[in-house]
Structure formats: structure tokens, C-alpha cells
C-alpha atoms as a PDB file:
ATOM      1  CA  UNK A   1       4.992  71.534 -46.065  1.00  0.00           C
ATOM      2  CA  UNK A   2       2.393  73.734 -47.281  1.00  0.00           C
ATOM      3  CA  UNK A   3       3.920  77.525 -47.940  1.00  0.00           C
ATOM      4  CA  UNK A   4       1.035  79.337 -49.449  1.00  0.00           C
ATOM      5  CA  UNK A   5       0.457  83.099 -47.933  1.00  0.00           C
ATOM      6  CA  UNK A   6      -3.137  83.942 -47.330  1.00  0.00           C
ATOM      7  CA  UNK A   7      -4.462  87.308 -49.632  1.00  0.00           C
ATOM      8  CA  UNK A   8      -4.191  89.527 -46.667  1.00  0.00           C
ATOM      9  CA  UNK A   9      -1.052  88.009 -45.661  1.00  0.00           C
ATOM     10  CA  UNK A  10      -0.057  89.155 -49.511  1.00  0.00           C
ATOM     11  CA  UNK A  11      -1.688  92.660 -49.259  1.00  0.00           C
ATOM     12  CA  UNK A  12       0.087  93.312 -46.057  1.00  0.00           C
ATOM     13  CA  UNK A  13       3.873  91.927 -47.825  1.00  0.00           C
ATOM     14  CA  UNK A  14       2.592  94.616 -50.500  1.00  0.00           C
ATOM     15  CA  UNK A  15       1.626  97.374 -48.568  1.00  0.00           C
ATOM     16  CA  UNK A  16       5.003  97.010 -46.953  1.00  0.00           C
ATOM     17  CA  UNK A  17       6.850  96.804 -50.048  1.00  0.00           C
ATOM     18  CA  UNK A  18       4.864  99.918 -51.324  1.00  0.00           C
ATOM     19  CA  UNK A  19       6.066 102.138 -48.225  1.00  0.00           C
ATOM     20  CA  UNK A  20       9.885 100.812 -48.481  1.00  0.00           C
ATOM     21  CA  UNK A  21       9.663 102.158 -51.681  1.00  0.00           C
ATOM     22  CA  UNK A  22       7.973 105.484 -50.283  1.00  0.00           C
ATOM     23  CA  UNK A  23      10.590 105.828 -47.615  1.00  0.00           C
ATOM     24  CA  UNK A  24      13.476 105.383 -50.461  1.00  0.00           C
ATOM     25  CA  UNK A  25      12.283 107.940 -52.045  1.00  0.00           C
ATOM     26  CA  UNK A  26      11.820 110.343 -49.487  1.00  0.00           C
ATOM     27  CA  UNK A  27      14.960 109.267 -48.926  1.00  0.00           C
ATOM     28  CA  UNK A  28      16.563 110.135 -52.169  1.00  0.00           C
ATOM     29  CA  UNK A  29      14.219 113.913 -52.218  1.00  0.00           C
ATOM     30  CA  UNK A  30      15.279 114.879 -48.912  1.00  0.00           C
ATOM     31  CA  UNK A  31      11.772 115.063 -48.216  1.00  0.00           C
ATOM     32  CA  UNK A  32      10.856 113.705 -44.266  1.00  0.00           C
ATOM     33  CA  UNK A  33       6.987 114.269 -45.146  1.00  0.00           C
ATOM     34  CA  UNK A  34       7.191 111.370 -47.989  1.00  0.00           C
ATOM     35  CA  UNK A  35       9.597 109.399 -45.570  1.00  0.00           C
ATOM     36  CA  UNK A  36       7.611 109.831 -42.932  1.00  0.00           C
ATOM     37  CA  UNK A  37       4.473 108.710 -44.955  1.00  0.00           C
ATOM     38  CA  UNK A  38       6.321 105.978 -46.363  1.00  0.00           C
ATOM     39  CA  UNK A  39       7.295 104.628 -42.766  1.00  0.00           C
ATOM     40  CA  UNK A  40       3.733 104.702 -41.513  1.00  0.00           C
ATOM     41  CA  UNK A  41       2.315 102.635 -44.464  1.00  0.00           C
ATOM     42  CA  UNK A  42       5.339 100.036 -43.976  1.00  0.00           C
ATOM     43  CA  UNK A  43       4.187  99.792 -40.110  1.00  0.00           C
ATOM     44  CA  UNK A  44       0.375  99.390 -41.696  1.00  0.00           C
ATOM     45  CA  UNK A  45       1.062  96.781 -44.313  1.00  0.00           C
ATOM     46  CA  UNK A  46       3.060  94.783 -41.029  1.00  0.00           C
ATOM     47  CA  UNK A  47       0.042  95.228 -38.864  1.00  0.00           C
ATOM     48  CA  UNK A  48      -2.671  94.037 -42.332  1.00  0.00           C
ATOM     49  CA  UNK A  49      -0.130  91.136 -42.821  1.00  0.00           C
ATOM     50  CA  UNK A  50      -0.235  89.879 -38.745  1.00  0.00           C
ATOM     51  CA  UNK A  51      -3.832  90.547 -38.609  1.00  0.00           C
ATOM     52  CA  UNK A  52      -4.734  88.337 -41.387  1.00  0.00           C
ATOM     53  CA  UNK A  53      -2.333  85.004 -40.614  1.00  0.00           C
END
């Protein structure tokens, strides 16, 4: 069983990962714009990662 993850499969797993972390710290500031920024590039990296499987 092949499990290798095609590069924009692995851009979109990053992009995700990168607004996670956004949305923690917006989180952790109190501040809903960087939550709110963070959420949207978490939905974007989901929608780069199913676009490119």
C-alpha cells in the first residue's frame, strides 16, 4: 500500500497546520481578527489539500 501525499496534498496539510496555529494564538491574545484569519486559512489549506488529491 502506497501512502505517499502528493505536494499540494502537503501544502494544503501545511497551510492547515499554519492557521491552527493562527487560531491558537488568537486564541491565547483575545484577538477574534487573528482567530478569525487563522480560521479562514485552515478552511483554505482544506480546500488546496482536496483540490490537489
Amino acid at each position: 500500500m502506497e501512502n505517499e501525499k502528493s505536494p499540494g496534498e502537503v501544502i494544503g496539510m501545511l497551510i492547515s497546520f499554519a492557521g491552527l496555529i493562527m487560531m491558537l494564538i488568537g486564541a491565547i491574545k483575545h484577538n477574534i481578527t487573528i482567530g478569525g484569519t487563522g480560521t479562514a486559512v485552515a478552511l483554505l489549506g482544506r480546500v488546496v489539500g482536496s483540490i490537489f488529491k
